[in-house]
PDB file of N, CA and C in Angstrom:
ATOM      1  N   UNK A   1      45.608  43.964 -16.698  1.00  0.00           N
ATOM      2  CA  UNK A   1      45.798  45.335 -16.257  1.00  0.00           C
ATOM      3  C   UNK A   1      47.102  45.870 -16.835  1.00  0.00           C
ATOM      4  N   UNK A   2      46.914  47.295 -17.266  1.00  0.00           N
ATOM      5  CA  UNK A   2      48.154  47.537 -17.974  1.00  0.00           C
ATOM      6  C   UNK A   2      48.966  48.665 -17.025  1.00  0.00           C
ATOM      7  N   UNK A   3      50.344  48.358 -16.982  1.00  0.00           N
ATOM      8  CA  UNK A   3      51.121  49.605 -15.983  1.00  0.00           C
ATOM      9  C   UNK A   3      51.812  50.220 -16.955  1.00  0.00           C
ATOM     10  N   UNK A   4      51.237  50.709 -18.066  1.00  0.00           N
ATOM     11  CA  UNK A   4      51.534  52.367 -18.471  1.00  0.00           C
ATOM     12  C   UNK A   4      51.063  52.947 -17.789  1.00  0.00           C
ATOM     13  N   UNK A   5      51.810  54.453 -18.235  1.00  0.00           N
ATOM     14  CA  UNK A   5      51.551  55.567 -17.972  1.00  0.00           C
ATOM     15  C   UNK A   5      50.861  56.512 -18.894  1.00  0.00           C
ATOM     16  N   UNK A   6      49.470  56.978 -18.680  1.00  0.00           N
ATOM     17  CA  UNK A   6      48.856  57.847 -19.723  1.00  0.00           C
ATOM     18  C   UNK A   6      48.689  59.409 -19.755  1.00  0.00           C
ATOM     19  N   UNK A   7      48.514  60.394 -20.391  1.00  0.00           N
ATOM     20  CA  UNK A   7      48.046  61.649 -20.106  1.00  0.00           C
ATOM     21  C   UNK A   7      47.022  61.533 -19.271  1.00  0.00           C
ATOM     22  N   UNK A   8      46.883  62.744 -17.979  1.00  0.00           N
ATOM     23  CA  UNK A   8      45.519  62.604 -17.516  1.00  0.00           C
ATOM     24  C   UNK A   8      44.395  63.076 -18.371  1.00  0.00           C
ATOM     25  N   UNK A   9      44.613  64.148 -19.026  1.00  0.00           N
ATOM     26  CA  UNK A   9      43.156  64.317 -20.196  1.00  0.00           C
ATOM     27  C   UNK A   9      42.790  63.381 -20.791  1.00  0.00           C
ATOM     28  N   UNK A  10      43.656  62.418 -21.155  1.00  0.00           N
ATOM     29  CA  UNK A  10      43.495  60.869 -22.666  1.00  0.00           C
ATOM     30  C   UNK A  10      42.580  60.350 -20.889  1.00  0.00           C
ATOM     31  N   UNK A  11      43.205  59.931 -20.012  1.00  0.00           N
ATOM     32  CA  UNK A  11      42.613  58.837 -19.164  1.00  0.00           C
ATOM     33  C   UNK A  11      41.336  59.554 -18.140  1.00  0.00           C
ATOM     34  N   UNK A  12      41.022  60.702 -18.393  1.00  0.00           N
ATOM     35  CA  UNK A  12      39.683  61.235 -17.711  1.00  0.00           C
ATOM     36  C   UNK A  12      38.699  61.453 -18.717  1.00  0.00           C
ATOM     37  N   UNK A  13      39.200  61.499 -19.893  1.00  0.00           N
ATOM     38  CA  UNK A  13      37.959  61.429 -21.186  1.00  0.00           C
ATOM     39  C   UNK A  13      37.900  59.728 -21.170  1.00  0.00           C
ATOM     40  N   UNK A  14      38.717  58.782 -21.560  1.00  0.00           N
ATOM     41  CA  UNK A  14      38.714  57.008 -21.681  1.00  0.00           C
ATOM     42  C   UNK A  14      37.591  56.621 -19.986  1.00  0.00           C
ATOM     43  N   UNK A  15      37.811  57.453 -19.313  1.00  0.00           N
ATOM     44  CA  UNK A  15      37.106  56.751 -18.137  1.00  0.00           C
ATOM     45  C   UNK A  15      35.575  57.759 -17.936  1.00  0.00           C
ATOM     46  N   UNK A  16      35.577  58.686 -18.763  1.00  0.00           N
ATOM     47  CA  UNK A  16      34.253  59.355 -18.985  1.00  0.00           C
ATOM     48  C   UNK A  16      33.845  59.922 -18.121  1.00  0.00           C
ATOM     49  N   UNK A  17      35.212  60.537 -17.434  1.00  0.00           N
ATOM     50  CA  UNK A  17      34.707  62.004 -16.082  1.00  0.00           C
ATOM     51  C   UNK A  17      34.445  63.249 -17.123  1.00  0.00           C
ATOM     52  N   UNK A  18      35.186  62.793 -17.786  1.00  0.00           N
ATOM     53  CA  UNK A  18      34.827  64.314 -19.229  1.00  0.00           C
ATOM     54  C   UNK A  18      33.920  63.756 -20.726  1.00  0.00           C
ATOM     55  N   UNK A  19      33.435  65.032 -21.089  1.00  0.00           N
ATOM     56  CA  UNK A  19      32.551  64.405 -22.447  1.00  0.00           C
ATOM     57  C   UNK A  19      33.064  65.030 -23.795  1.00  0.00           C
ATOM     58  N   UNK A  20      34.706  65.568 -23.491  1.00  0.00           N
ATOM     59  CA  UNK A  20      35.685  65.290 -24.446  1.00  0.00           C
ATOM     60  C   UNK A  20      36.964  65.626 -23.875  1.00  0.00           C
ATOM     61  N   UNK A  21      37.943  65.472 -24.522  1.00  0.00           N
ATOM     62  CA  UNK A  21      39.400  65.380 -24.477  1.00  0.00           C
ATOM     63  C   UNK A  21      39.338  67.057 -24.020  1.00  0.00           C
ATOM     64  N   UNK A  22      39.242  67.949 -24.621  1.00  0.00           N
ATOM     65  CA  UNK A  22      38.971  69.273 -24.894  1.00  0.00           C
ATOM     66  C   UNK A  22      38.519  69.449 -23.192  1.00  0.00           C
ATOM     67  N   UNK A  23      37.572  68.773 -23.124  1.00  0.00           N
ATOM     68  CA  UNK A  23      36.769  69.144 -21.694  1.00  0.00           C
ATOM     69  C   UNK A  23      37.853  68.809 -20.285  1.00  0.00           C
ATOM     70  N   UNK A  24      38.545  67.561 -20.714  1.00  0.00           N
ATOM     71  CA  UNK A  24      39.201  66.822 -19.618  1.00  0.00           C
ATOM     72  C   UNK A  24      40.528  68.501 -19.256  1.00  0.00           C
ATOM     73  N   UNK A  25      40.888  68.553 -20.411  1.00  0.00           N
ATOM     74  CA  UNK A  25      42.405  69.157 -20.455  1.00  0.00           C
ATOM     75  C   UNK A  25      42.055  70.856 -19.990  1.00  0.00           C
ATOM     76  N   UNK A  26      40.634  71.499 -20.186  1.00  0.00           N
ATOM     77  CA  UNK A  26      40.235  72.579 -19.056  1.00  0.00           C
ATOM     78  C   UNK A  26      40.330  72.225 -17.389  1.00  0.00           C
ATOM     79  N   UNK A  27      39.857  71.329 -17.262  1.00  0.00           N
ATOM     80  CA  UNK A  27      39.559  70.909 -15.815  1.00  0.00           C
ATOM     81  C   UNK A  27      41.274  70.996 -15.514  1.00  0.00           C
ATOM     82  N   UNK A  28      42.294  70.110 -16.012  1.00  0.00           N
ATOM     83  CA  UNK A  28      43.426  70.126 -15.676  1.00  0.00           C
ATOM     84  C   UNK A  28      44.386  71.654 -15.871  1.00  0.00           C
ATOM     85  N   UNK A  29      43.984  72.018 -16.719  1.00  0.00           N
ATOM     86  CA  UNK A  29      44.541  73.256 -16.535  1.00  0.00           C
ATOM     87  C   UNK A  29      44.091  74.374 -15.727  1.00  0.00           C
ATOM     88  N   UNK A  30      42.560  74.642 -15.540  1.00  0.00           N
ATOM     89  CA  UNK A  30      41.883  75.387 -14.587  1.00  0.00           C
ATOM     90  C   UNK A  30      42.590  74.667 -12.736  1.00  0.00           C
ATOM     91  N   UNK A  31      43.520  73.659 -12.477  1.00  0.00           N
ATOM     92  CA  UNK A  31      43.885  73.466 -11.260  1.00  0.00           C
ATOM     93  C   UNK A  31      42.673  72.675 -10.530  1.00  0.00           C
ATOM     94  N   UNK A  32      41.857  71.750 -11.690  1.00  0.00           N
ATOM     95  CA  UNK A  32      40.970  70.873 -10.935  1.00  0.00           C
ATOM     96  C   UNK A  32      41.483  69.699 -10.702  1.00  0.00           C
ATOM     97  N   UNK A  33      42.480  69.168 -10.510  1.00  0.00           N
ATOM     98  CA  UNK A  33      42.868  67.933 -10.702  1.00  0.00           C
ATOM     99  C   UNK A  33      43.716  67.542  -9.611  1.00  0.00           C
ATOM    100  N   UNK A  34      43.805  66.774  -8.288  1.00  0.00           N
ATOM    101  CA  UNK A  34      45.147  66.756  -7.448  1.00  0.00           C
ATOM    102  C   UNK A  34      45.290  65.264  -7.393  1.00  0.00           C
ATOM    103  N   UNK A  35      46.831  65.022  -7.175  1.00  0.00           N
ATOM    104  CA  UNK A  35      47.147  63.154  -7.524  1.00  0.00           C
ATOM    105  C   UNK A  35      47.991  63.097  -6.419  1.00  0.00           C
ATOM    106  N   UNK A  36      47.898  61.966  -6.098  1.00  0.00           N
ATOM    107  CA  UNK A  36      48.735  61.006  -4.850  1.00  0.00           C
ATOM    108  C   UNK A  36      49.090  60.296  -5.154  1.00  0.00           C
ATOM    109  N   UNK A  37      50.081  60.409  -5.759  1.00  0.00           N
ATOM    110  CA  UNK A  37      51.434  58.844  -6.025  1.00  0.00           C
ATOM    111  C   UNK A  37      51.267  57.928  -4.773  1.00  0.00           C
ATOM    112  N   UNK A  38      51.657  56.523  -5.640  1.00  0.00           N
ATOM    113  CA  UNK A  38      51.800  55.417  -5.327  1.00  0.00           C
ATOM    114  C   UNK A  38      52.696  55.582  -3.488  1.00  0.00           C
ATOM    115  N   UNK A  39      54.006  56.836  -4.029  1.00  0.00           N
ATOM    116  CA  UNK A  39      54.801  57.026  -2.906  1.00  0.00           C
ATOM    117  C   UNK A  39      54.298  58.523  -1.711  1.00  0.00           C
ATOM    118  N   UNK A  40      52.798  58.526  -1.841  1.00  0.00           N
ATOM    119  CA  UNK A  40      52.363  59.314  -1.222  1.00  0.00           C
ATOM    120  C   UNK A  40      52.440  60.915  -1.111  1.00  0.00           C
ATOM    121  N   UNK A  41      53.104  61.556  -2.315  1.00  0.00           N
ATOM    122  CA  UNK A  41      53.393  62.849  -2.433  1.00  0.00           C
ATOM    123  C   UNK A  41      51.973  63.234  -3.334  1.00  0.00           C
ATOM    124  N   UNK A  42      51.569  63.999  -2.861  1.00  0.00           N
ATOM    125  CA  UNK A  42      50.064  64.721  -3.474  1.00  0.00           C
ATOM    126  C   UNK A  42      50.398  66.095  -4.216  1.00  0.00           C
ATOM    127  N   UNK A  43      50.174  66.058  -5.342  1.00  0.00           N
ATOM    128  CA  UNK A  43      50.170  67.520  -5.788  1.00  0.00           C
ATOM    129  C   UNK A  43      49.396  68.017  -6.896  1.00  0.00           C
ATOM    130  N   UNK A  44      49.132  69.285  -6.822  1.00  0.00           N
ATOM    131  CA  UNK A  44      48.059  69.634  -8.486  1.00  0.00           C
ATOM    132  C   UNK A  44      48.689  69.534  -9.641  1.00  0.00           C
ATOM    133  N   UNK A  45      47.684  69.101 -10.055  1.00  0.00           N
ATOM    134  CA  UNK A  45      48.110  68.991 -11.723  1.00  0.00           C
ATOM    135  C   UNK A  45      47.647  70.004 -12.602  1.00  0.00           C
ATOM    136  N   UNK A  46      48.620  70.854 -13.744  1.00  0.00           N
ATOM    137  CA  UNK A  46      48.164  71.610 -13.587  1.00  0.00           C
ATOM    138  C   UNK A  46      48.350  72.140 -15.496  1.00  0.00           C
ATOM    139  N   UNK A  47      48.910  70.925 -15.901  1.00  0.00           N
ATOM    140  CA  UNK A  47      48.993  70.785 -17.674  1.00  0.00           C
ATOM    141  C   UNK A  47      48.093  69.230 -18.029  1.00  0.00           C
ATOM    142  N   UNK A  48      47.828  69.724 -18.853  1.00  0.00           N
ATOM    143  CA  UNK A  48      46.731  68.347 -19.701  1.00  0.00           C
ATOM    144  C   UNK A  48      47.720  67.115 -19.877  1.00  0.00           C
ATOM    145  N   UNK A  49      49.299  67.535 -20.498  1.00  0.00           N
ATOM    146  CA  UNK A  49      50.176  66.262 -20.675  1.00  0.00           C
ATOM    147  C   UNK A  49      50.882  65.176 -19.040  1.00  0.00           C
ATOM    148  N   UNK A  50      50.392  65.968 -18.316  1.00  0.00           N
ATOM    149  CA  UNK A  50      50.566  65.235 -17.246  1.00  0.00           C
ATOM    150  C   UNK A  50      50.498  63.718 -17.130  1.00  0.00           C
ATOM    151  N   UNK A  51      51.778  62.985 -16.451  1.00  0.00           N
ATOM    152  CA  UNK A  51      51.301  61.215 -16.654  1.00  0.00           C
ATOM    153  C   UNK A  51      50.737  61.030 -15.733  1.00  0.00           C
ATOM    154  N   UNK A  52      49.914  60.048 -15.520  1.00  0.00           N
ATOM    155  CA  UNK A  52      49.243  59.274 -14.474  1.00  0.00           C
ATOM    156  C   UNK A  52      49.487  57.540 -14.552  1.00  0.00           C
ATOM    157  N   UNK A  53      49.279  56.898 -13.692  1.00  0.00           N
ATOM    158  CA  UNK A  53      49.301  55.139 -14.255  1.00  0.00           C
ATOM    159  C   UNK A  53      48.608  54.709 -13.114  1.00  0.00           C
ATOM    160  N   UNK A  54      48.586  53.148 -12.912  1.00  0.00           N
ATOM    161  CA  UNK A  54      47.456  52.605 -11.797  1.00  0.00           C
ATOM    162  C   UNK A  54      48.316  52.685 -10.542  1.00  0.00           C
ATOM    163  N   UNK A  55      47.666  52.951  -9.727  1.00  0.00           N
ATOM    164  CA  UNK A  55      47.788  52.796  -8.285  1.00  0.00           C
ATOM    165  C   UNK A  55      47.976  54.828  -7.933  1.00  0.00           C
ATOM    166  N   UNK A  56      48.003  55.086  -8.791  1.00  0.00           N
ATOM    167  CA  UNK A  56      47.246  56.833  -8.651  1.00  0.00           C
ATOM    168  C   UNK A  56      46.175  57.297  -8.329  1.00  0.00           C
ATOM    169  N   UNK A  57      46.072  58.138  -7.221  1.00  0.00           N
ATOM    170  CA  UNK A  57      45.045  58.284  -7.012  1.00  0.00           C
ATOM    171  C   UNK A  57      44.298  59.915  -7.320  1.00  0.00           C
ATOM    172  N   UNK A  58      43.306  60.080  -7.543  1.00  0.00           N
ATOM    173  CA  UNK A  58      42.850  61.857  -8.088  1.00  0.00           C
ATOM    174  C   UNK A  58      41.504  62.124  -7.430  1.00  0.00           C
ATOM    175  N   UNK A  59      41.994  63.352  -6.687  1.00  0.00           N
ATOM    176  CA  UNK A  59      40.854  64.028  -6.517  1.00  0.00           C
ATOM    177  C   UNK A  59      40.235  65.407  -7.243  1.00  0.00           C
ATOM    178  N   UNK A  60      39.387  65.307  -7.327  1.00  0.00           N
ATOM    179  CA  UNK A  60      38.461  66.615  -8.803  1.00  0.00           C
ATOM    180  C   UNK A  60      37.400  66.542  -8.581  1.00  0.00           C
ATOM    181  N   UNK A  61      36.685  68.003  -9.145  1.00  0.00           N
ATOM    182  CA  UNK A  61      35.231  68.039  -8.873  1.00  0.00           C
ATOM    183  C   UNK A  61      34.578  67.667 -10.169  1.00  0.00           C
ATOM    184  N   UNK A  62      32.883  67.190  -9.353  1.00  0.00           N
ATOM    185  CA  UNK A  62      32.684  66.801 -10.757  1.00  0.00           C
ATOM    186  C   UNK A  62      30.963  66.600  -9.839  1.00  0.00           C
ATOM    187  N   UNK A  63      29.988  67.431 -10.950  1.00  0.00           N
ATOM    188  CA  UNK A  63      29.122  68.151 -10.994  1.00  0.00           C
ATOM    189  C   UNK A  63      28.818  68.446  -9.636  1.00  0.00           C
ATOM    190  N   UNK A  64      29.876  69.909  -9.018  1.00  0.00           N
ATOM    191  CA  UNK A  64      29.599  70.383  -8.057  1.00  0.00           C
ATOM    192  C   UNK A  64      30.132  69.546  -6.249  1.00  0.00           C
ATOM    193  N   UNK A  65      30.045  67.919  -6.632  1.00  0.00           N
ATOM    194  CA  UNK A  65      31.025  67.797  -5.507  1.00  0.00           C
ATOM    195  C   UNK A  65      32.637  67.164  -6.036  1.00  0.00           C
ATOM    196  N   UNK A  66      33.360  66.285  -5.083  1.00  0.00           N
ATOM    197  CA  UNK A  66      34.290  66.321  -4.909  1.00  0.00           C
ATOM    198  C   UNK A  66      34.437  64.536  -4.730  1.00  0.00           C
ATOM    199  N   UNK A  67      34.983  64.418  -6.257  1.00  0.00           N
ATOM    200  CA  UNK A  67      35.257  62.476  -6.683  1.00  0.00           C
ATOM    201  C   UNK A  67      36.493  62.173  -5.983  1.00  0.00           C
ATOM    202  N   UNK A  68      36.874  61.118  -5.604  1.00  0.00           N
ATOM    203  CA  UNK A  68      38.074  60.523  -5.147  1.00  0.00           C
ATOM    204  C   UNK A  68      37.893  58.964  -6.038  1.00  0.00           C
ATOM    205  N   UNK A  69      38.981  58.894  -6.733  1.00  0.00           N
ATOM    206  CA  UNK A  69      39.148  57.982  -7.292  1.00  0.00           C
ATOM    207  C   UNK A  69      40.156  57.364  -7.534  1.00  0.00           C
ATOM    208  N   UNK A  70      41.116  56.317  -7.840  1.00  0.00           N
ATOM    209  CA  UNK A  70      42.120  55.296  -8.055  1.00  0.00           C
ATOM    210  C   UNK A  70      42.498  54.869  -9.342  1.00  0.00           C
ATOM    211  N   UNK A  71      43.300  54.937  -9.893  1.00  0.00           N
ATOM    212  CA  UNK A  71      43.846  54.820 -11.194  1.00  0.00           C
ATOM    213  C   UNK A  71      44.307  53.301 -11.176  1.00  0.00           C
ATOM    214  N   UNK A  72      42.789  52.427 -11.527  1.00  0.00           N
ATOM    215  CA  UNK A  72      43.463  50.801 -12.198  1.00  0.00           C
ATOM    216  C   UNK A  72      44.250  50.545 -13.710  1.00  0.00           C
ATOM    217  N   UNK A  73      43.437  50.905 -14.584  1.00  0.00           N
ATOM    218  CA  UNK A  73      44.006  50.953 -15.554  1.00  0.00           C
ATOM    219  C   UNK A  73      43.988  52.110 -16.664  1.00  0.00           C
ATOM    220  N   UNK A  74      44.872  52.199 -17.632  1.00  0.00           N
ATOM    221  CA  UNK A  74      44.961  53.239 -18.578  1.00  0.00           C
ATOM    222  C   UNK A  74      44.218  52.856 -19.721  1.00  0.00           C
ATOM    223  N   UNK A  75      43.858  52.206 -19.700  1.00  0.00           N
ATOM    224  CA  UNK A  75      42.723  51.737 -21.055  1.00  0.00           C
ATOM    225  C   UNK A  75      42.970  51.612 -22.268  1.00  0.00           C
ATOM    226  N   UNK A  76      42.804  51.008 -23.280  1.00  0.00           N
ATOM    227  CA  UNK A  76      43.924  51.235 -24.610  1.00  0.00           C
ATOM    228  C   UNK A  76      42.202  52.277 -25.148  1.00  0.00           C
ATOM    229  N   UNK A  77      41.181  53.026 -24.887  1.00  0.00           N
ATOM    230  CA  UNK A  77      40.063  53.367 -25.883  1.00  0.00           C
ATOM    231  C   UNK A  77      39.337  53.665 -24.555  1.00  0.00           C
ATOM    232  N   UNK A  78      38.647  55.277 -25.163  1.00  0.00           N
ATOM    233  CA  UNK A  78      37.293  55.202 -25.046  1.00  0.00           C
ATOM    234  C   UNK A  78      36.057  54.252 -25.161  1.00  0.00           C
ATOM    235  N   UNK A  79      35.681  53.350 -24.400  1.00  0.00           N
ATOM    236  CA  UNK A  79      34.774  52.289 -24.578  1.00  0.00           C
ATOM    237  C   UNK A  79      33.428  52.707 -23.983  1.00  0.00           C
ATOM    238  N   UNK A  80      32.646  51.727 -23.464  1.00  0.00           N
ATOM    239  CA  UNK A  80      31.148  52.127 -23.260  1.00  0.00           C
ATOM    240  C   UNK A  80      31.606  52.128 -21.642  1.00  0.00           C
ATOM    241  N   UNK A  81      29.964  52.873 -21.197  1.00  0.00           N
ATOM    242  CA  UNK A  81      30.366  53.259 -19.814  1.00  0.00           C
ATOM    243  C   UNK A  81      30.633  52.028 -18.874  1.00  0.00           C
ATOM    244  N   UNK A  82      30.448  50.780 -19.352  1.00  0.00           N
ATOM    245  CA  UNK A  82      30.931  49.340 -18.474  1.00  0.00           C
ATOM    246  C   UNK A  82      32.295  49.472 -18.567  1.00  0.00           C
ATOM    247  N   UNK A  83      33.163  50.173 -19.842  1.00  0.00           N
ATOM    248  CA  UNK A  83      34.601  49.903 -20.090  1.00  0.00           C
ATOM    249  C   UNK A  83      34.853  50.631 -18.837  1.00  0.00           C
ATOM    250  N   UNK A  84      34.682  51.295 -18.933  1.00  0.00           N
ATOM    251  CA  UNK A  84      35.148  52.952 -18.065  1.00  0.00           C
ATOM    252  C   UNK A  84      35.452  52.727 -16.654  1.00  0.00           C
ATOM    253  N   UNK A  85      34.667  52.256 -16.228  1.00  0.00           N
ATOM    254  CA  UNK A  85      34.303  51.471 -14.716  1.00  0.00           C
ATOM    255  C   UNK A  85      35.388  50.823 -14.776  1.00  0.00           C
ATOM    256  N   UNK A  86      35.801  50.173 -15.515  1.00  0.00           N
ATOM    257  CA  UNK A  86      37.094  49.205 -14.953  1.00  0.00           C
ATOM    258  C   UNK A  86      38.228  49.808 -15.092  1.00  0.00           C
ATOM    259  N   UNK A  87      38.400  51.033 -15.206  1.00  0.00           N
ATOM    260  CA  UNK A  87      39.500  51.780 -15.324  1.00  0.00           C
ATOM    261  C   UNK A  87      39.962  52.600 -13.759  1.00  0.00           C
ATOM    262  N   UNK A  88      38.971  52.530 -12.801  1.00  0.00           N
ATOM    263  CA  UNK A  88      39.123  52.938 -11.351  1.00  0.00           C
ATOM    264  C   UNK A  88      38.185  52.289 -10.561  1.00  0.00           C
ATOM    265  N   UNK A  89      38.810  52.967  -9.353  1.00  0.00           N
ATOM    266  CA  UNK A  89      38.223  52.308  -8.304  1.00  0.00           C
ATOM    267  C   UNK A  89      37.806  53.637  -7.469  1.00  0.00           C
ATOM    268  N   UNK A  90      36.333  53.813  -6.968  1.00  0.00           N
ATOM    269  CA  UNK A  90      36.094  54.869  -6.252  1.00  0.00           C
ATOM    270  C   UNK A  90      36.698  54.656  -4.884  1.00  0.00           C
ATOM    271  N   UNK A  91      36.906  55.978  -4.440  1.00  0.00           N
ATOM    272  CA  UNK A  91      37.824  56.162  -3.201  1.00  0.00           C
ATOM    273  C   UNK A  91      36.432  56.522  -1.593  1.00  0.00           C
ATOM    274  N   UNK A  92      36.472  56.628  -1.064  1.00  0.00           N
ATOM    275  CA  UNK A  92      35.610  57.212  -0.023  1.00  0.00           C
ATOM    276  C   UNK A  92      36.037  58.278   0.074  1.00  0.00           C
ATOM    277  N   UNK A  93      35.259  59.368   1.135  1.00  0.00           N
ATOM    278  CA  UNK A  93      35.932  60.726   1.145  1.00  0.00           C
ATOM    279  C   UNK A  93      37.018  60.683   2.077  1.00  0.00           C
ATOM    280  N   UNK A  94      37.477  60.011   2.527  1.00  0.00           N
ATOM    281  CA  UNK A  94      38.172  59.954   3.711  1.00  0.00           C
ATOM    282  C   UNK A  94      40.040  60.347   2.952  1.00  0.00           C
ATOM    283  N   UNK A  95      40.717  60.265   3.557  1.00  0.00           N
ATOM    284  CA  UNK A  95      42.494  60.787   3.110  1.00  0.00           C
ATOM    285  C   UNK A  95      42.297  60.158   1.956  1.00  0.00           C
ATOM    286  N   UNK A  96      43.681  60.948   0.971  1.00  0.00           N
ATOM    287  CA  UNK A  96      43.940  59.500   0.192  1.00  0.00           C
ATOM    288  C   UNK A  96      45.282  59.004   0.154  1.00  0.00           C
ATOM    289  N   UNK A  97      46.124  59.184   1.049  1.00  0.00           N
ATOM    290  CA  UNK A  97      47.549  58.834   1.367  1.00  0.00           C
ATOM    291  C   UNK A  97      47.279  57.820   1.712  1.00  0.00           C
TER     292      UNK A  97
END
């Protein structure tokens, strides 16, 4: 597992919530994107260069509802959708503090 820190557009296209870089970095700039640090401060994200790393957590919509997910790793690549999967951990809907 790697503890860099990546752009969230590079690490929501590598984990294949988006079906390009282009696509990821609308969502983040349109104010779809909110993160919960490790130290529990939640806030929107609201530029494509934004860092993220593991133990982050993001909530965003995505076709119409509302993903909660966990930032394991930053991935060195876009890989196949088995890669992708190991890059988070789904969240339940419940808090994410």
């Amino acid at each position: 597992m790697s503890e860099e820190r990546i752009r969230i557009d590079v690490w929501l296209w590598r984990a294949r919530f988006a079906k390009t870089r282009a696509a990821a970095a609308r969502l983040v700039s349109e104010g779809g994107v909110r993160m919960v640090r490790q130290d529990g401060v939640s806030r929107a994200l609201d530029k494509p260069s934004a860092e993220i790393g593991p133990g982050d957590k993001l909530l965003f919509s995505q076709r119409g509802a509302i993903r909660g997910v966990e930032v394991v790793d930053a991935g060195a690549r876009r890989g196949s959708p088995a890669e992708a999967r190991l890059l988070y951990a789904d969240l339940d809907a419940g808090p994410l503090a």
